[in-house]
N, C-alpha and C. Protein backbone atom coordinates (compact mmCIF):
# COMPACT_ATOMS: atom_id res chain seq x y z
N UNK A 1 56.81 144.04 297.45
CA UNK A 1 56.17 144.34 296.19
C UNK A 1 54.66 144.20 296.36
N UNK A 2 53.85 145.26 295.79
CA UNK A 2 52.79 145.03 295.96
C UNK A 2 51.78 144.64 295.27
N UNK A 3 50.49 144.13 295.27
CA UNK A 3 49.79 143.66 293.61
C UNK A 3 49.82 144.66 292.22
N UNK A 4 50.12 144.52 291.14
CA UNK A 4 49.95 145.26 289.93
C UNK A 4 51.38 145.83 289.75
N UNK A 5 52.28 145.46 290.59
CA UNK A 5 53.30 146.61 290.15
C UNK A 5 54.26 145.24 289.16
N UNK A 6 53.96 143.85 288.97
CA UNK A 6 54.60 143.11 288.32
C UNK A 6 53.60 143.19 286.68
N UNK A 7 53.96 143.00 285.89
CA UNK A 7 53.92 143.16 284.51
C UNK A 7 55.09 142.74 283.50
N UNK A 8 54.84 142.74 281.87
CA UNK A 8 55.81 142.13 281.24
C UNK A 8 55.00 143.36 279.50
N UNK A 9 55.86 143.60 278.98
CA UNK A 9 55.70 144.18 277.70
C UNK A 9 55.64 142.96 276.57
N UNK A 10 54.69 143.37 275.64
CA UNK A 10 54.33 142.41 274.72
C UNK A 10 55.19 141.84 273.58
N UNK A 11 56.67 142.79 273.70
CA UNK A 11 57.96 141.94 272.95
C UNK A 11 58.89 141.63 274.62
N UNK A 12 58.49 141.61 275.60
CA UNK A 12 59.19 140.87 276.61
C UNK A 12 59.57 139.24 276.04
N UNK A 13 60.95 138.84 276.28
CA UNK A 13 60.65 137.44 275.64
C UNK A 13 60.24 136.65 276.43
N UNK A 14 60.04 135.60 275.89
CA UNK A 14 59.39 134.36 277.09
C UNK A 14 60.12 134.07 278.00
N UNK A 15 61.43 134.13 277.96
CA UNK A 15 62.45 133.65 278.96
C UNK A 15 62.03 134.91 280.70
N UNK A 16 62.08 136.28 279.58
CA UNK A 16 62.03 137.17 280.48
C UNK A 16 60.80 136.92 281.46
N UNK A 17 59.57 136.56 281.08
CA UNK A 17 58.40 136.27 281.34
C UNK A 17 58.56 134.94 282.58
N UNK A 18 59.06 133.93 281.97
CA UNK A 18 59.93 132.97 283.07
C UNK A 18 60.37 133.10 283.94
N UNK A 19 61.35 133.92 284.24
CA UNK A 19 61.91 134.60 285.09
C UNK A 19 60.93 135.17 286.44
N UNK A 20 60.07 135.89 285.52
CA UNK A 20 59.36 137.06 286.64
C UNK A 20 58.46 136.13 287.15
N UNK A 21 57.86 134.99 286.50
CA UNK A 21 57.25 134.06 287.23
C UNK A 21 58.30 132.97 288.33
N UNK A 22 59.15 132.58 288.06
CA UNK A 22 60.04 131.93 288.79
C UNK A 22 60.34 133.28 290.31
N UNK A 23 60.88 134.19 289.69
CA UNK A 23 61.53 134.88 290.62
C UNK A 23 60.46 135.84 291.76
N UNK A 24 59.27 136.18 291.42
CA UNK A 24 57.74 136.25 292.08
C UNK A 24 57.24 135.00 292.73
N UNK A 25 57.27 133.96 292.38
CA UNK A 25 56.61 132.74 292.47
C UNK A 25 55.02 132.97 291.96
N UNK A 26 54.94 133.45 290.92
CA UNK A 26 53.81 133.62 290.22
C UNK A 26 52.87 132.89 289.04
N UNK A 27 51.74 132.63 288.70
CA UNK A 27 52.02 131.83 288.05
C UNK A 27 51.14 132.33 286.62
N UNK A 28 50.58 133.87 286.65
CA UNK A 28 50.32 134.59 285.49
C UNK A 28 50.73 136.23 285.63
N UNK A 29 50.83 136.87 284.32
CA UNK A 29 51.96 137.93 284.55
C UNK A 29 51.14 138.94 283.51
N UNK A 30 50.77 140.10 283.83
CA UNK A 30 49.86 141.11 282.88
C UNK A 30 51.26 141.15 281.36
N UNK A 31 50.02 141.54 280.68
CA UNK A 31 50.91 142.25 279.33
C UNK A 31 50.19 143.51 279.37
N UNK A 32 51.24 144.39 279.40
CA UNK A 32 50.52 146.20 279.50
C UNK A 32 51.30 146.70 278.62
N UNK A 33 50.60 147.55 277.97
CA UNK A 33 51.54 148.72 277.00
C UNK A 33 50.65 149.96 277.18
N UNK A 34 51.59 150.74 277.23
CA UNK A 34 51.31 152.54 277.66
C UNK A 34 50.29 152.03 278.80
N UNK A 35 51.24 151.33 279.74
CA UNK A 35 50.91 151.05 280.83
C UNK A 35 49.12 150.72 281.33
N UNK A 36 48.90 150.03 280.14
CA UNK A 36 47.17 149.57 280.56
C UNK A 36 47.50 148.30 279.65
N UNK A 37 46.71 147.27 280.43
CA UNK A 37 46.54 145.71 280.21
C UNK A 37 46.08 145.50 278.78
N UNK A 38 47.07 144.79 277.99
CA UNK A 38 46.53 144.31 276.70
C UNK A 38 46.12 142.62 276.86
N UNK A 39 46.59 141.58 277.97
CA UNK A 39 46.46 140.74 278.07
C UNK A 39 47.49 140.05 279.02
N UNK A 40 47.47 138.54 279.14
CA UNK A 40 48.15 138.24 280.49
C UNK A 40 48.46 136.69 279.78
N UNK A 41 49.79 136.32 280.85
CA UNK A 41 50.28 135.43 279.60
C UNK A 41 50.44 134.34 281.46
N UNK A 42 50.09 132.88 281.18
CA UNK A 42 49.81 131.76 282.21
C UNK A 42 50.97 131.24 281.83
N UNK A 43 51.64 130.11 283.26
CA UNK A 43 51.67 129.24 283.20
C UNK A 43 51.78 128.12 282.17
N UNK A 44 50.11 127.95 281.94
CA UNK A 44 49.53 127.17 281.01
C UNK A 44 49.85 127.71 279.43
N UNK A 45 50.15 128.75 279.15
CA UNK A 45 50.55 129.25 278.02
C UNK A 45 51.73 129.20 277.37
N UNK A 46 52.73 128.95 278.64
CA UNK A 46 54.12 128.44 278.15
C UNK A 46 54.46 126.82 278.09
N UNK A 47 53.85 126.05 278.89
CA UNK A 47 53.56 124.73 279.27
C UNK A 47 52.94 124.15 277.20
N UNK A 48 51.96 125.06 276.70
CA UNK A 48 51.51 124.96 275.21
C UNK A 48 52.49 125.17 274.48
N UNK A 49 53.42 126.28 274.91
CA UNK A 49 54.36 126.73 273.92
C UNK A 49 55.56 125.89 273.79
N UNK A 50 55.73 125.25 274.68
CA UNK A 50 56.68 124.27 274.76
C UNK A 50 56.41 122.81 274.65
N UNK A 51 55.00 122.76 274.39
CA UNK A 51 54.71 121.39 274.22
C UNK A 51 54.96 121.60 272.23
N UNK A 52 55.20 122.41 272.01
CA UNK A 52 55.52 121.95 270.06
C UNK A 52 56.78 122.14 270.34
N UNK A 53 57.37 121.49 269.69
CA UNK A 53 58.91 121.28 269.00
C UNK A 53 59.41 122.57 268.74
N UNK A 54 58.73 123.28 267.94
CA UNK A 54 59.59 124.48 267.88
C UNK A 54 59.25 125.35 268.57
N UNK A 55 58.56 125.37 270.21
CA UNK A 55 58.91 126.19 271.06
C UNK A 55 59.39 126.11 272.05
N UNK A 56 59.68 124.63 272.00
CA UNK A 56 60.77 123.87 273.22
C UNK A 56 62.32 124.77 273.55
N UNK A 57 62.23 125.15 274.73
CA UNK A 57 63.79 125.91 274.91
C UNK A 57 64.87 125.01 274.24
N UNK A 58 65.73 125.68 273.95
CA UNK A 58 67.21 124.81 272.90
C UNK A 58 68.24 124.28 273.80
N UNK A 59 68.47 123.62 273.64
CA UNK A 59 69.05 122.99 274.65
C UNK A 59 70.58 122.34 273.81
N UNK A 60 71.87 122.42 274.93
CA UNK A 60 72.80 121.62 274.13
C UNK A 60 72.75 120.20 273.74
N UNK A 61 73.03 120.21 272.55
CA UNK A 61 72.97 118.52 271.94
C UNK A 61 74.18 117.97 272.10
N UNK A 62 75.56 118.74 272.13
CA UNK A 62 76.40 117.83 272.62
C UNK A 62 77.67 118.40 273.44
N UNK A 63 77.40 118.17 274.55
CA UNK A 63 77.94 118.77 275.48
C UNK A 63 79.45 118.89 275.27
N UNK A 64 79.91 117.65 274.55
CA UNK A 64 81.35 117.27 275.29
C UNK A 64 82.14 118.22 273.95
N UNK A 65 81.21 118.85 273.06
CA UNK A 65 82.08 119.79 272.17
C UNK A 65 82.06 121.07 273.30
N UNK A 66 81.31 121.24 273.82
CA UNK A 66 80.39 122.48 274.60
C UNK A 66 82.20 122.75 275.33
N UNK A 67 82.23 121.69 276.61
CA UNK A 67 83.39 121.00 277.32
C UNK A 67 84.80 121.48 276.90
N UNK A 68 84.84 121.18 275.82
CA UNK A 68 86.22 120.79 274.86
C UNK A 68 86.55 122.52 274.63
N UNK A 69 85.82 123.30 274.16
CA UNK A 69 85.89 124.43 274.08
C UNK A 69 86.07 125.38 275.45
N UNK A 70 85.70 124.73 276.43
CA UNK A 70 86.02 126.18 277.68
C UNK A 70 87.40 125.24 278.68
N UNK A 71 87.00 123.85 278.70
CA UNK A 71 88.22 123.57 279.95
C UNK A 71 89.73 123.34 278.85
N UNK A 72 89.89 122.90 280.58
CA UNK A 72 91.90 123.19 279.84
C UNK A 72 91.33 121.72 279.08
N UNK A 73 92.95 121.76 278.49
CA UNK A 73 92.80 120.04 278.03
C UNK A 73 93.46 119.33 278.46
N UNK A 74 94.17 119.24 280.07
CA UNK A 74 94.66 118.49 280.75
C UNK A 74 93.13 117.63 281.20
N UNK A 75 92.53 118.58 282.03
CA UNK A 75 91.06 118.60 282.43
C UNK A 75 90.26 117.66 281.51
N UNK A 76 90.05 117.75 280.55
CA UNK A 76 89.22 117.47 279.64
C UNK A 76 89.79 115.82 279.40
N UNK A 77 91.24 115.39 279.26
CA UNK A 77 91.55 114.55 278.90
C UNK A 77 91.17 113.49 280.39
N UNK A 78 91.67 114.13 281.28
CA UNK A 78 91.08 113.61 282.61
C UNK A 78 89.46 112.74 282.77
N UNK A 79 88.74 113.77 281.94
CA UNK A 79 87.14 113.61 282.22
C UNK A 79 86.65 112.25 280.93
N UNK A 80 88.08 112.59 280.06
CA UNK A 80 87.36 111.41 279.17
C UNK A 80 87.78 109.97 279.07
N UNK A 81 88.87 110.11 279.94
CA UNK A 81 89.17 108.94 280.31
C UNK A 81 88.32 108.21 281.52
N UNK A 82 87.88 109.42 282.46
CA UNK A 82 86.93 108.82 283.49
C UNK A 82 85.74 108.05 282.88
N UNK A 83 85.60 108.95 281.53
CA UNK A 83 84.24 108.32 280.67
C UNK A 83 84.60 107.01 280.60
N UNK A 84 85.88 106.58 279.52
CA UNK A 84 85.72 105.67 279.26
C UNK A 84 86.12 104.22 279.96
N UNK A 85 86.66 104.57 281.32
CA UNK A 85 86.36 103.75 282.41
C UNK A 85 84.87 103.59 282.87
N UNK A 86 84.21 104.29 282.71
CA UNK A 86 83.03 104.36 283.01
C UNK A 86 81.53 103.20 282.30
N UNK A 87 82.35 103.67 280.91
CA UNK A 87 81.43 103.23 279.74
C UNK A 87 81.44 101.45 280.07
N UNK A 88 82.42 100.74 280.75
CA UNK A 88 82.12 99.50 281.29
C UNK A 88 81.26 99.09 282.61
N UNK A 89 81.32 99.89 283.07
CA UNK A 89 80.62 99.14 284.30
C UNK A 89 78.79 99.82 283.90
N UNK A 90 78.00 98.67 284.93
CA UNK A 90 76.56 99.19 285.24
C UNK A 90 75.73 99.45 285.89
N UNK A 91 76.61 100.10 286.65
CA UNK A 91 75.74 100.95 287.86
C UNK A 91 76.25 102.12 287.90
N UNK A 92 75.41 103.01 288.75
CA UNK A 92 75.66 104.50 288.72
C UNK A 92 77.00 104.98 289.24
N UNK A 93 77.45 105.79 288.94
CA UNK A 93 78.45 106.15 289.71
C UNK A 93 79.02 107.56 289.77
N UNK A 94 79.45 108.54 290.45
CA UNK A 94 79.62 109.46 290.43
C UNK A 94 80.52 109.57 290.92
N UNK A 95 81.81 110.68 290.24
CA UNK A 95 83.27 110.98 290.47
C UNK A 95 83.24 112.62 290.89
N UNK A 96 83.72 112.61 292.22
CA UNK A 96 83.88 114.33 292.53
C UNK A 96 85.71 114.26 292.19
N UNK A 97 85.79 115.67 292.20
CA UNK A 97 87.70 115.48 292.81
C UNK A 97 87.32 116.77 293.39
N UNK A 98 88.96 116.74 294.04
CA UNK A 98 89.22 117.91 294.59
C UNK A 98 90.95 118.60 294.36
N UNK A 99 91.28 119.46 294.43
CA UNK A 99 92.32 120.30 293.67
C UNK A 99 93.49 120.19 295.21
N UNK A 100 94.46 119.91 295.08
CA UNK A 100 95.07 119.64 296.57
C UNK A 100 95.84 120.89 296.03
C-alpha cells in the first residue's frame, strides 16, 4: 500500500477508523469526501473521545447473563460451580479443561 491511498469518509464510524489505524499501524487517517481532504482524525482524537463517558466503547456489564445465553447448560452449570469453589480461596487461579 502506498501513501494516500488509506483514508476514512466523514460518517465512517469510529470503530471503522480504529480498525484502519490498528490494521495499517497508523496513527492518523485523512477524512476525504469527493475524494479531497476535509480533515484527519488522530490517535489523540479518539484517546478525547473516549476519555468522556459517553464516548467510552460499551462494553458488557454482565457477562455471566452474556454466558447463560450462548453455552449449553451442562457447561454453564460446570463454570459456576468452578466459580463458586473459587469464590473461597485467595490467590489466583486459573482452570483450563479439555474435552476427552
Amino acid at each position: 500500500m502506498t501513501p494516500g491511498q488509506i483514508a476514512v469518509r466523514a460518517d465512517d464510524s469510529v470503530e471503522h477508523v480504529q480498525n484502519m489505524m490498528m490494521q495499517y499501524g497508523i496513527g492518523q487517517v485523512p477524512v476525504v469526501e469527493d475524494n479531497r481532504p476535509i480533515g484527519i482524525v488522530t490517535r489523540t482524537d479518539l484517546i478525547k473521545l473516549w476519555s468522556r463517558p459517553e464516548g467510552r466503547p460499551q462494553r458488557v456489564t454482565n457477562l455471566s447473563d452474556r454466558l447463560a445465553g450462548i453455552l449449553p447448560p451442562k457447561l454453564l452449570d460446570v463454570l459456576r460451580q468452578a466459580g463458586d469453589l473459587a469464590d473461597g480461596w485467595t490467590s489466583l487461579c486459573m482452570l483450563w479443561g479439555l474435552r476427552a
